[in-house]
Protein backbone atom coordinates (compact mmCIF):
# COMPACT_ATOMS: atom_id res chain seq x y z
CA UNK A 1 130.42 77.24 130.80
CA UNK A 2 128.69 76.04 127.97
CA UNK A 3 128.40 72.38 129.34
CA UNK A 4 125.08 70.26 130.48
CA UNK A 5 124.55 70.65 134.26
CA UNK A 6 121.11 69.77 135.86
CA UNK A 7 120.12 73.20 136.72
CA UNK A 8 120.04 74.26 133.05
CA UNK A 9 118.59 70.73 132.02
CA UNK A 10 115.53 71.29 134.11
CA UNK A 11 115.12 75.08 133.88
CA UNK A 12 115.23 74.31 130.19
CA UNK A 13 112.47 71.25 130.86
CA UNK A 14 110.11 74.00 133.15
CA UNK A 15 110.06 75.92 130.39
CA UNK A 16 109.33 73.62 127.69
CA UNK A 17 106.49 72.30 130.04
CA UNK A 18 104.66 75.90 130.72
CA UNK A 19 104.48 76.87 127.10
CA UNK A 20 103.02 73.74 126.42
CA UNK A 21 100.46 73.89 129.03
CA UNK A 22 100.07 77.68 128.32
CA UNK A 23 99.05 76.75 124.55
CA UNK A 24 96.63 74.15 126.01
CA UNK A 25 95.53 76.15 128.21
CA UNK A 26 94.61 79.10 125.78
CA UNK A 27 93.22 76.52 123.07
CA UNK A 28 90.37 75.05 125.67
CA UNK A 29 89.91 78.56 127.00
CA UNK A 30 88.97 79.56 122.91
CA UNK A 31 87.24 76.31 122.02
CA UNK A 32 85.08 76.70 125.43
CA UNK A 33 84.24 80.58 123.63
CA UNK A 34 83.33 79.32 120.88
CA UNK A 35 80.76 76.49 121.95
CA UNK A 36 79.41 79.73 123.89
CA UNK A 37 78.80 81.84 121.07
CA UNK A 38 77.97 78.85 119.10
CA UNK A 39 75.27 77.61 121.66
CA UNK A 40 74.12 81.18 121.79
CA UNK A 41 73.67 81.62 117.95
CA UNK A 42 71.61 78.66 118.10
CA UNK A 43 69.44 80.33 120.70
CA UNK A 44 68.92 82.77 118.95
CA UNK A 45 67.87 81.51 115.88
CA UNK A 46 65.38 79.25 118.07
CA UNK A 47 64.00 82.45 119.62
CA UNK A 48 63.95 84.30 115.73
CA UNK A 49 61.98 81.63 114.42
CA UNK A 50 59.82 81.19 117.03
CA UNK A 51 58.85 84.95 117.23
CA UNK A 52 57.71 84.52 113.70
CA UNK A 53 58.53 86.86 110.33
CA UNK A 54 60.52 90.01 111.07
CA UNK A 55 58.14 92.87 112.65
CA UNK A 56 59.78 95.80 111.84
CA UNK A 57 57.59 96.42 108.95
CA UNK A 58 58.86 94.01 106.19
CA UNK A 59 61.77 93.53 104.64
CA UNK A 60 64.71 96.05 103.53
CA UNK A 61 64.55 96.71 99.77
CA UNK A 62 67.43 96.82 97.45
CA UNK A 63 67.92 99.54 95.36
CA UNK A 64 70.29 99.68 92.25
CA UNK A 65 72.98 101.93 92.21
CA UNK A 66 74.75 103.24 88.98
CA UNK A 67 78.52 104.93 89.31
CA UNK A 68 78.25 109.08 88.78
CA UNK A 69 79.80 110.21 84.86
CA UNK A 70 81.51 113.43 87.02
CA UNK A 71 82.79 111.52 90.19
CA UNK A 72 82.61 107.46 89.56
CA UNK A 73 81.24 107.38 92.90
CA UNK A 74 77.96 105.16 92.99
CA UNK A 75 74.78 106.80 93.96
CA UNK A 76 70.80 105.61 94.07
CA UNK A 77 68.99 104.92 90.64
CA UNK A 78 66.17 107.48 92.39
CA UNK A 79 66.92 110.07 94.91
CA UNK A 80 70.77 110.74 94.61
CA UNK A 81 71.82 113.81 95.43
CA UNK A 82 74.48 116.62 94.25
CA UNK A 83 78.16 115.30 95.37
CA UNK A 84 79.00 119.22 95.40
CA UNK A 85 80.97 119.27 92.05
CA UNK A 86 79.98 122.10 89.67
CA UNK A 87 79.48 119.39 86.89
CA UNK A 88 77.44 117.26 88.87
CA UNK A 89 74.72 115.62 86.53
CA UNK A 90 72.43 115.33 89.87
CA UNK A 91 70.38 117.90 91.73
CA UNK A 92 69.70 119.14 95.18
């Protein structure tokens, strides 16, 4: 019963063998993905810095933020708005 016999030997062998070709299998199929998105990221970048400086009217600005005394949550230096608290230190 719980003895060697060659049916169990090679069922045991097939499937050793297809989970180790499955795992090679999956790990071309990702590396082969990757060189994709790779090769297209270099595109990309070709295409970016051949089209020149960004034309969407300059670049973003960062603004400072500094954490509301009523709520701790952070708003805008300028333009922050009322978080809806009755002690809210900020208008509108």
């Amino acid at each position: 019963m719980f003895g060697f016999s060659l049916t169990k030997l090679l069922f045991t062998t097939v499937a050793v063998l297809a989970v180790w070709y499955g795992y090679r299998w999956i790990g071309r199929v990702q590396a082969r993905r990757q060189a994709e998105l790779e090769e297209h990221m270099r595109r990309e970048t070709r295409q970016a810095s051949k089209r020149g400086p960004d034309r969407s009217g300059g670049t973003a600005k960062a603004e400072d933020l500094v954490p509301c005394e009523t709520c701790g949550a952070y708003v805008p230096t300028r333009g922050a708005r009322n978080c809806g608290r009755a002690d809210c230190p900020y208008l509108g």
